[in-house]
Protein backbone atom coordinates (compact mmCIF):
# COMPACT_ATOMS: atom_id res chain seq x y z
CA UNK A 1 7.19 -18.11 -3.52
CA UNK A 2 8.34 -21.40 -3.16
CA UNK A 3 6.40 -22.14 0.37
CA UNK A 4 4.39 -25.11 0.13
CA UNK A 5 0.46 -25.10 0.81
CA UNK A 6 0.75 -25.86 4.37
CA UNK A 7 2.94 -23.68 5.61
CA UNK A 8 0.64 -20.58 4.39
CA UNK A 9 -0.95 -18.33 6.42
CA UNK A 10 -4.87 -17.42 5.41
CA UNK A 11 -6.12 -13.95 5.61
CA UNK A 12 -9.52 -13.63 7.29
CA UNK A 13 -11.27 -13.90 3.89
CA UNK A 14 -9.86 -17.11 2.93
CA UNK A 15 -13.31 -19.29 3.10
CA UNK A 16 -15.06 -16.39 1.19
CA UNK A 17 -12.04 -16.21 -1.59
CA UNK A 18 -12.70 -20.19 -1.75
CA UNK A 19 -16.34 -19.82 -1.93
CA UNK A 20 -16.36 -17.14 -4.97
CA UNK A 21 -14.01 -19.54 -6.60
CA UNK A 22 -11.08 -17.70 -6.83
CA UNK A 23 -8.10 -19.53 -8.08
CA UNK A 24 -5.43 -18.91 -4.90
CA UNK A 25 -1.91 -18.93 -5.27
CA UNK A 26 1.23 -18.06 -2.66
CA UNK A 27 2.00 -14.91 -1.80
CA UNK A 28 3.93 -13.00 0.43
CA UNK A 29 3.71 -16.21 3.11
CA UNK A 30 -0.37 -16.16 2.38
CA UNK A 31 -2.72 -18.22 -0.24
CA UNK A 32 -3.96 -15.23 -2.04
CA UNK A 33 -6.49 -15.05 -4.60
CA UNK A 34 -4.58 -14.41 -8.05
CA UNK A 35 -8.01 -14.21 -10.15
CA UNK A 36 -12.22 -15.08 -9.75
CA UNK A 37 -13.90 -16.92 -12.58
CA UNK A 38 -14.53 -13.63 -14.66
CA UNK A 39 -10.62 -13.37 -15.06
CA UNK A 40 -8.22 -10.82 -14.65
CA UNK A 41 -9.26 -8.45 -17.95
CA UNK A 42 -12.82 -8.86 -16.38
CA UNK A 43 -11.80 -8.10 -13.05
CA UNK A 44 -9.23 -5.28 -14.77
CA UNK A 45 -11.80 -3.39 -16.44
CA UNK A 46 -14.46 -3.45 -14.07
CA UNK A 47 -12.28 -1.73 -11.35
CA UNK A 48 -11.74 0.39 -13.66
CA UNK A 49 -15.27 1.03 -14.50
CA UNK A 50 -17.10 0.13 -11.37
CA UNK A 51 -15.76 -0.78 -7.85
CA UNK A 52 -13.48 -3.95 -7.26
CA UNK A 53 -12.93 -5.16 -4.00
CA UNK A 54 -9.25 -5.96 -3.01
CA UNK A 55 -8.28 -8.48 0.39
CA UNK A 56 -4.93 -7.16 0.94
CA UNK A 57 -5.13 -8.23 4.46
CA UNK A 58 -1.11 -9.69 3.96
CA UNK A 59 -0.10 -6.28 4.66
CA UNK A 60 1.40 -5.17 7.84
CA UNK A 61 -0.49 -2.84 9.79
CA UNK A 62 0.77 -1.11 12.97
CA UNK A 63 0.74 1.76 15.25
CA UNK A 64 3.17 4.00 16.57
CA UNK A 65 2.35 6.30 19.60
CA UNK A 66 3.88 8.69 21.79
CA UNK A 67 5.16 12.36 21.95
CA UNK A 68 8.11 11.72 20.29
CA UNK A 69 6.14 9.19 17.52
CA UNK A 70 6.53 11.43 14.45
CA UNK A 71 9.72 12.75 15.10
CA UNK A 72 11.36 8.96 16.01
CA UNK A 73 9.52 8.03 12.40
CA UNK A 74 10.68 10.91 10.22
CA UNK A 75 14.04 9.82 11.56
CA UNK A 76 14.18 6.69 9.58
CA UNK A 77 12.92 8.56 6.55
CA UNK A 78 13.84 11.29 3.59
CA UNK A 79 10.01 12.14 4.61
CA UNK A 80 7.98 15.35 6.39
CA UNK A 81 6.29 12.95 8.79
CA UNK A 82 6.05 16.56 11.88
CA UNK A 83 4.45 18.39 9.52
CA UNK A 84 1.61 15.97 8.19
CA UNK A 85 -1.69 17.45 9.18
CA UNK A 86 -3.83 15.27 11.49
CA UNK A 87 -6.43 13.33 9.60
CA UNK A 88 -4.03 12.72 6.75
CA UNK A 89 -1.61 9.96 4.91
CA UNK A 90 1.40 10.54 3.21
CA UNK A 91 3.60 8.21 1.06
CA UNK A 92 7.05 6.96 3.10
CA UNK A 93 10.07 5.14 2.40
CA UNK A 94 12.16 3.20 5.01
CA UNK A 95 16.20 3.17 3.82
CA UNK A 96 19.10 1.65 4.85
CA UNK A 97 22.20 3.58 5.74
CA UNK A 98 23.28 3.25 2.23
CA UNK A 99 20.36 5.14 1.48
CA UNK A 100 18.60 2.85 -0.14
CA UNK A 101 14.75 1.63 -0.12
CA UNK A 102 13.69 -1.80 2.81
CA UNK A 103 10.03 -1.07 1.98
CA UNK A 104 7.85 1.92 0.76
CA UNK A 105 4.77 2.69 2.96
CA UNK A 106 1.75 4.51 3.56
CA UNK A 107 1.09 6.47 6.97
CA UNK A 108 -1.86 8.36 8.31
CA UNK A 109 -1.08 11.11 11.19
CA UNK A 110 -4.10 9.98 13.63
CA UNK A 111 -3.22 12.58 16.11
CA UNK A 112 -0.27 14.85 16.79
CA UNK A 113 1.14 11.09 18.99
CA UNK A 114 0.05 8.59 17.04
CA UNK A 115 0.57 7.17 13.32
CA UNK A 116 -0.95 3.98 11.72
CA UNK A 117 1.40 2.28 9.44
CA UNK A 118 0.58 0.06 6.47
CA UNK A 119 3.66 -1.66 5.08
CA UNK A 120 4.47 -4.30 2.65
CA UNK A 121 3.38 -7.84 3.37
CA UNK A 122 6.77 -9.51 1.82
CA UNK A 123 8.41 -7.41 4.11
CA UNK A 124 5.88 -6.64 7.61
CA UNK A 125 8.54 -8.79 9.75
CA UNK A 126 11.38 -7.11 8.80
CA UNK A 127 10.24 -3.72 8.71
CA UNK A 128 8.79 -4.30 12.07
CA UNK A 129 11.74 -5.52 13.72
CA UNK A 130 13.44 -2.52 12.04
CA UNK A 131 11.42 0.07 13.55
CA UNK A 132 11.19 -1.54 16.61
CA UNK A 133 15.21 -1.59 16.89
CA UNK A 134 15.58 1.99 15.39
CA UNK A 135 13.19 3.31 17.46
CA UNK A 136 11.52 1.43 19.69
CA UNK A 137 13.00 3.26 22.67
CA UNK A 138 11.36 6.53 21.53
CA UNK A 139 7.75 5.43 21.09
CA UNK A 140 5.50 2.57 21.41
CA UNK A 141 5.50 0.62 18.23
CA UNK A 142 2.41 -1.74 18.20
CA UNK A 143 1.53 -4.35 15.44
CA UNK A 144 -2.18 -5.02 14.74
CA UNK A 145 -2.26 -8.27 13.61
CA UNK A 146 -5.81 -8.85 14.77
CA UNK A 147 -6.93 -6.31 11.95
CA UNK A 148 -7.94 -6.93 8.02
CA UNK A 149 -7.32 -4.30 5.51
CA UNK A 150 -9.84 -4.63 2.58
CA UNK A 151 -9.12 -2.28 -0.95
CA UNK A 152 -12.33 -0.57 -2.30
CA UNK A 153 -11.09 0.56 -5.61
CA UNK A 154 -12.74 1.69 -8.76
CA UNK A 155 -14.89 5.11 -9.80
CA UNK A 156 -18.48 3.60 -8.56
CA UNK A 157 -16.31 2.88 -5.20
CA UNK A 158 -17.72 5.99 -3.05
CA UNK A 159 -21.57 5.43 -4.12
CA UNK A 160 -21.28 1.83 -3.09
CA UNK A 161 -19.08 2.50 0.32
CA UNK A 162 -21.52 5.83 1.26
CA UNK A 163 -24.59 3.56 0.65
CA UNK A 164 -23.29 2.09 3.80
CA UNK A 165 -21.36 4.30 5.41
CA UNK A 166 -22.51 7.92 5.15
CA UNK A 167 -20.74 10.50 5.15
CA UNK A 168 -17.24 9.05 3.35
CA UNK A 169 -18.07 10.92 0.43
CA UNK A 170 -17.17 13.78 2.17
CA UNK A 171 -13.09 13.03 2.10
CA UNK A 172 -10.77 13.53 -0.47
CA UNK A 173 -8.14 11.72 -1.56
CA UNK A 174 -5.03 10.89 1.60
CA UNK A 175 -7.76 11.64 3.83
CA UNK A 176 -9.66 9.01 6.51
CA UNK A 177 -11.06 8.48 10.09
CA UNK A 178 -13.39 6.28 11.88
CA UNK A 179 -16.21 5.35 10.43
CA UNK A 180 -19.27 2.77 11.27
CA UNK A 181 -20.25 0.37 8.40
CA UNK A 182 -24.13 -0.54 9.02
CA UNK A 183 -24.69 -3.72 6.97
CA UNK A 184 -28.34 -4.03 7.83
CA UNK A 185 -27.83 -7.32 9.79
CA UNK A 186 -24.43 -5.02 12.11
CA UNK A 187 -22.79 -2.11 12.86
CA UNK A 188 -19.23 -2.46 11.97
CA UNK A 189 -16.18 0.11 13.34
CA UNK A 190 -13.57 0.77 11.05
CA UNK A 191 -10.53 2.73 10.04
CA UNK A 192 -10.57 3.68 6.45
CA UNK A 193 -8.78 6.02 4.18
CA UNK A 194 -9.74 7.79 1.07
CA UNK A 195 -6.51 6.20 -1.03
CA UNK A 196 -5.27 3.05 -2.58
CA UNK A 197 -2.76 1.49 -5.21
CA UNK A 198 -5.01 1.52 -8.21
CA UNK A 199 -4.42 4.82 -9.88
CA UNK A 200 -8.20 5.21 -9.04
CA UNK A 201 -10.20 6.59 -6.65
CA UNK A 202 -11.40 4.42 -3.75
CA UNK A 203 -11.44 3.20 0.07
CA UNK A 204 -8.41 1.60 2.02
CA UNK A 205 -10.59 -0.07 5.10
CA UNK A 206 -9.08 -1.29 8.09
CA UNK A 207 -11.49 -4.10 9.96
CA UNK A 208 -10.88 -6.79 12.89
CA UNK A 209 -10.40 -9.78 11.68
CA UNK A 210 -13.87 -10.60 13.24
CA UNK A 211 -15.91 -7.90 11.22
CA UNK A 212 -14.08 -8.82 8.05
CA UNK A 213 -16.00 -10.98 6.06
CA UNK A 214 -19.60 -9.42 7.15
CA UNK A 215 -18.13 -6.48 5.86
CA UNK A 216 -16.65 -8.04 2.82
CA UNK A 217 -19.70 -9.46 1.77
CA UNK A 218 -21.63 -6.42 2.74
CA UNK A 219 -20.06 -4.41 0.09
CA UNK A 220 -19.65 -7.27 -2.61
CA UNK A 221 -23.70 -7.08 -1.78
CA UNK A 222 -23.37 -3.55 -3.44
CA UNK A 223 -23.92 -3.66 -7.13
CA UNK A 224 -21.03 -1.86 -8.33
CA UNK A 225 -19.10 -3.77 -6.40
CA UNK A 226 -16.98 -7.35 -7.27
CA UNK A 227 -13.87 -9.17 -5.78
CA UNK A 228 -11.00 -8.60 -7.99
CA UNK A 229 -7.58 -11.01 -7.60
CA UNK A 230 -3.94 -10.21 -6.86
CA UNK A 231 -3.81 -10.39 -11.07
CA UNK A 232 -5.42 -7.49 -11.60
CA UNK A 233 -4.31 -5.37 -8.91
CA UNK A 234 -0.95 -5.88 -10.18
CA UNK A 235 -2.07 -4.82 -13.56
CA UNK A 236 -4.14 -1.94 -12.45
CA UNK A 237 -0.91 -0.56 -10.61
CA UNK A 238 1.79 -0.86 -13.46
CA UNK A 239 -0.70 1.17 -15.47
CA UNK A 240 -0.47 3.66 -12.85
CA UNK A 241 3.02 3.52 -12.73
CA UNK A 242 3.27 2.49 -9.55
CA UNK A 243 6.15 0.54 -8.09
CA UNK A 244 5.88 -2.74 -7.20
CA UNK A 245 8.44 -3.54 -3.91
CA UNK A 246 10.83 -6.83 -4.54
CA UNK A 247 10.10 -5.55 -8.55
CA UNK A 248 10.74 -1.91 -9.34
CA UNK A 249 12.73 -1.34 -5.78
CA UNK A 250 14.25 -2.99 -3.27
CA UNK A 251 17.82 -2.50 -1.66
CA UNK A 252 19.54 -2.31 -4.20
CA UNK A 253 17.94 1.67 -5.47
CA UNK A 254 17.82 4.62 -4.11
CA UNK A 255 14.60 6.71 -4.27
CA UNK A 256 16.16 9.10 -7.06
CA UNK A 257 16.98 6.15 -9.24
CA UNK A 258 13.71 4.55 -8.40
CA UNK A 259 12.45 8.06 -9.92
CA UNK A 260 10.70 8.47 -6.51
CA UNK A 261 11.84 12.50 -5.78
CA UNK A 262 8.39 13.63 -5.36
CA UNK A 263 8.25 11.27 -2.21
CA UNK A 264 10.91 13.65 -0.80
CA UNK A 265 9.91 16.76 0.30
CA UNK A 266 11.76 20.42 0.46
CA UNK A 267 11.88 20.28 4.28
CA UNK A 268 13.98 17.02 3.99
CA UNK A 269 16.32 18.35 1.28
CA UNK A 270 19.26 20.55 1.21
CA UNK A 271 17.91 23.96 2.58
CA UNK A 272 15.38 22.57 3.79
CA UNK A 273 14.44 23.26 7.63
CA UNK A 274 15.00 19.77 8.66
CA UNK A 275 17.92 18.73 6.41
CA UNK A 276 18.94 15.66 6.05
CA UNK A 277 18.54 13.04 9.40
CA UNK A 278 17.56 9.83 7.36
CA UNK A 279 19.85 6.82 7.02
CA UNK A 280 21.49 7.62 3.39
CA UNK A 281 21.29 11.37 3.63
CA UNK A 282 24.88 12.49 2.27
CA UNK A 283 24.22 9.91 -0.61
CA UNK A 284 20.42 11.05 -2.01
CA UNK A 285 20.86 14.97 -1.16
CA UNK A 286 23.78 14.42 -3.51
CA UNK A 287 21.86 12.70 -5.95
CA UNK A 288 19.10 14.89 -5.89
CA UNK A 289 21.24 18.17 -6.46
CA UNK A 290 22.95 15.51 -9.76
CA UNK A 291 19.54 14.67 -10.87
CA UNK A 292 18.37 18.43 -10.74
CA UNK A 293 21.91 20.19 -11.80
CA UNK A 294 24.10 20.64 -14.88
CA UNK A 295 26.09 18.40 -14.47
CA UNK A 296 23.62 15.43 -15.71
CA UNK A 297 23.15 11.84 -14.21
CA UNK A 298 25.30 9.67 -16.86
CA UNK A 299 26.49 6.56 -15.08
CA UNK A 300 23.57 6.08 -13.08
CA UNK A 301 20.31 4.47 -13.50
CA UNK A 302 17.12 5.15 -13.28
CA UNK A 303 13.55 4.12 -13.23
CA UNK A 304 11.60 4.84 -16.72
CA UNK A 305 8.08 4.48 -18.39
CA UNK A 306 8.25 1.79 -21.70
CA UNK A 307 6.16 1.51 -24.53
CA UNK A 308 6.74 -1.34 -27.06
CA UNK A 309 6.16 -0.38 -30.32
CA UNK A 310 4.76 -4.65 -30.83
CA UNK A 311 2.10 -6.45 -29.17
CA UNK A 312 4.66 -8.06 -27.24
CA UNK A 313 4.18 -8.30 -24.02
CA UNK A 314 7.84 -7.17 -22.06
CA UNK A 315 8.40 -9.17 -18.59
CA UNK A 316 10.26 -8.51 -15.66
CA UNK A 317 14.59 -9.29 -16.03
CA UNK A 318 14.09 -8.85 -20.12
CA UNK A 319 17.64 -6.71 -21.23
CA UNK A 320 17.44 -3.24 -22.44
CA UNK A 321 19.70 -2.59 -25.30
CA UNK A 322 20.29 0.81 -27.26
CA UNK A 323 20.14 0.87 -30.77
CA UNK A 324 23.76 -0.62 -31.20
CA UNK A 325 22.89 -3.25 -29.11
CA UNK A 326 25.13 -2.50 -25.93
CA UNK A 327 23.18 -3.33 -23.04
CA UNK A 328 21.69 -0.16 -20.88
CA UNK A 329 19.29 -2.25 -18.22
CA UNK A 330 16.78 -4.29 -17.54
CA UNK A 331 12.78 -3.99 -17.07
CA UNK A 332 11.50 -5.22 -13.66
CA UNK A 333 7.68 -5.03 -14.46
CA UNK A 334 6.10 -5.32 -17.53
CA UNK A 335 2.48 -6.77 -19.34
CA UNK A 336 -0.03 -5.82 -21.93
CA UNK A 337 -2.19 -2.74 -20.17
CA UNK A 338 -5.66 -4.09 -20.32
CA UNK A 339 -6.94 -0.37 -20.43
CA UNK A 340 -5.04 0.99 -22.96
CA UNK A 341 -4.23 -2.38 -24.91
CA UNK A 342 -0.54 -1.45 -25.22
CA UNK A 343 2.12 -3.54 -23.80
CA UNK A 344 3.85 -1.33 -20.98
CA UNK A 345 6.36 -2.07 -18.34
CA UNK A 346 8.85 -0.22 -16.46
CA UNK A 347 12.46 -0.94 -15.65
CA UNK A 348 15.71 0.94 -15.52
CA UNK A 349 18.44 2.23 -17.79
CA UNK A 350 21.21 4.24 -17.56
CA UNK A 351 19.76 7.95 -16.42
CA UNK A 352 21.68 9.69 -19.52
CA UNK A 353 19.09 7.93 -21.83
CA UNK A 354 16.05 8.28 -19.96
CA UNK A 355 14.85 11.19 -21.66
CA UNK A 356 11.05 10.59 -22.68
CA UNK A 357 10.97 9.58 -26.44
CA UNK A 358 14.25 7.83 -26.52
CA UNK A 359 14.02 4.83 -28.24
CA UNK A 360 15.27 1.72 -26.83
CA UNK A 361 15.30 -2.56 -27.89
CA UNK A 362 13.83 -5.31 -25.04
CA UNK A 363 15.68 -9.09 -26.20
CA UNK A 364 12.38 -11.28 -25.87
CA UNK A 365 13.46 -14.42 -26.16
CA UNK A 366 16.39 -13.71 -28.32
CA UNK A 367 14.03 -11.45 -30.50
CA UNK A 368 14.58 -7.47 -30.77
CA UNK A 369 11.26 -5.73 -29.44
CA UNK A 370 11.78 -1.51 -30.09
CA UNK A 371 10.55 0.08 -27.08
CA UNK A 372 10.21 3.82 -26.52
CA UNK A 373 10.66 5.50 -22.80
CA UNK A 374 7.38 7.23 -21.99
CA UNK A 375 5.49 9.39 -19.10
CA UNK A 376 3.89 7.57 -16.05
CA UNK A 377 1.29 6.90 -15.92
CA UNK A 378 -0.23 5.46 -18.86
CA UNK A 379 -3.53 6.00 -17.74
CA UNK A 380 -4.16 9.44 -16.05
CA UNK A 381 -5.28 8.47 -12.17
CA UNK A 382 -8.66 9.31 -10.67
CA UNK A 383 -7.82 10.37 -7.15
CA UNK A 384 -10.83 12.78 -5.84
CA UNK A 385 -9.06 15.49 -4.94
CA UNK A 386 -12.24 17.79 -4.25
């Protein structure tokens, strides 16, 4: 970000962020929190211990309604979007017509018309405008800029939300509705869904802007419950493996190199009974028969788990070199993993040596670091499932 501190925009938690003391930093066109005084290993660990409380209000949130809502949608997909079940959220990617990835999403199937829409906040504008020219005539595509969106992440998460809201115990994980928060002092209406980017279980929470920080500090009221920095969520999500848009994709991949196949599902893909129909199809159906057949991937990249064998922490753009020191790619996320205190990153190589176990060599500043490709995640997730 290179946006000076005027020209940022302010979520409606700013005072509150300011107030806790949180260091804030540019992102995504906002001053964000990066880290509180207890610092991101603090903050790190007690999300995963407790509950941490996220303001990712940046992100876009919108609405898309009509009869032909789900349909127009799955249209600028490789997704199922018709055959989501009301009442629950499913992972998306929007693609160019070279098939490959302008943001990666999460959308919740309100009712058989309508879809909410949480995109990236780097990217809300253009992904907007996208949809809106793509498919705009087909259904109403609204923008909620008025609303918050407040993370909830951590194990201790549901006793700390269900102390104030009953009764969101009962849903499991990609599952949400309406709820009322009842802080003592208010009743507050919100949108929430049983999901997040965390790798653990937890609370994505939709709010008006005007509710948000009564709600915010109803919950940090909680004692499980404290705020947690941009810092932390970003280490929290590598060790989940989770991609990081403008990072680990962007348009220059395609979901099967961004090792994103599970995103796709059988209806989309070749035999499938709604083949094809996304921008890209001809390209990724190919891939994804490559990726899956005999005749192998070599040539291509894709996106692989590290491990360095040194506490040496691997960052983003560091070369990949095989053990003759030709080089094979490049990592695009990469720190020490606070929970399981091994430096881990991800990044891609070429596909015909991404076979977990192969060893590979990061150039930290001019210095060989031996890496070895490994399963995501590196820590298992803890998505309540039921």
């Amino acid at each position: 970000m290179s946006a000076s501190d005027t020209t940022l925009l302010t979520t409606p938690l700013n005072a509150l962020h300011i107030e806790l003391g949180a260091r804030m930093v540019p992102f995504a066109g906002y001053s964000m929190p990066v880290q509180y005084p207890a610092g991101l290993m603090a903050e790190h660990h007690h999300t995963r211990k407790a509950a941490g409380l996220f303001d990712v209000s940046h992100m876009g949130q919108l609405r898309l309604s009509g009869l032909d809502a789900c349909a127009a949608f799955e249209s600028l997909m490789p997704v199922d979007v018709i055959d989501l079940p009301v009442g629950k959220q499913r992972y998306g990617l929007l693609l160019t017509e070279e098939g490959t990835i302008i943001d990666d999403l999460m959308f919740f199937k309100k009712a058989q018309d309508e879809l909410f829409v949480i995109v990236n906040g780097a990217c809300k504008a253009g992904d907007i405008a996208h949809i809106q020219a793509q498919i705009g005539s087909r259904c109403q595509v609204t923008p909620l800029p008025d609303y918050a969106l407040l993370a909830l992440q951590g194990p201790q998460a549901v006793t700390a939300l269900a102390r104030l809201a009953p009764g969101v115990e009962k849903l499991v994980f990609m599952t949400g509705g309406d709820f009322t928060v009842d802080t003592g002092n208010q009743k507050i209406d919100v949108f929430l869904t049983r999901s997040g980017y965390t790798g653990e279980d937890g609370f994505e929470i939709s709010v008006h802007n005007d509710h948000a920080e009564a709600l915010a500090r109803a919950l940090l009221a909680q004692p499980e419950v404290q705020p947690i920095g941009l810092g932390a969520r970003n280490s929290l999500r590598l060790e989940a493996g989770l991609c990081l848009y403008g990072n680990d994709i962007d348009t220059s991949t395609t979901p099967v190199e961004a090792s994103l196949n599970w995103a796709i599902q059988k209806v989309r893909r070749t035999g499938g009974a709604r083949e094809g129909g996304f921008p890209g199809a001809t390209k990724i159906l190919a891939a994804l028969a490559d990726s899956t057949g005999a005749s192998g991937t070599k040539g291509t990249k894709k996106r692989v788990g590290l491990v360095a064998q040194e506490r040496i922490p691997v960052r983003e753009h560091t070369e990949l070199q095989d053990g003759a020191g030709n080089r094979i790619g490049e990592v695009t996320s990469g720190l020490l993993g606070p929970t399981i205190n091994q430096c881990v990153a991800m990044g891609y190589i070429d596909a015909s040596l991404a076979a977990l176990g192969t060893s590979v060599v990061a150039i930290v500043r001019g210095k060989p670091v031996p890496m070895v490709v490994s399963a995501m995640p590196f820590v298992p997730t803890n998505y309540y499932r039921g």
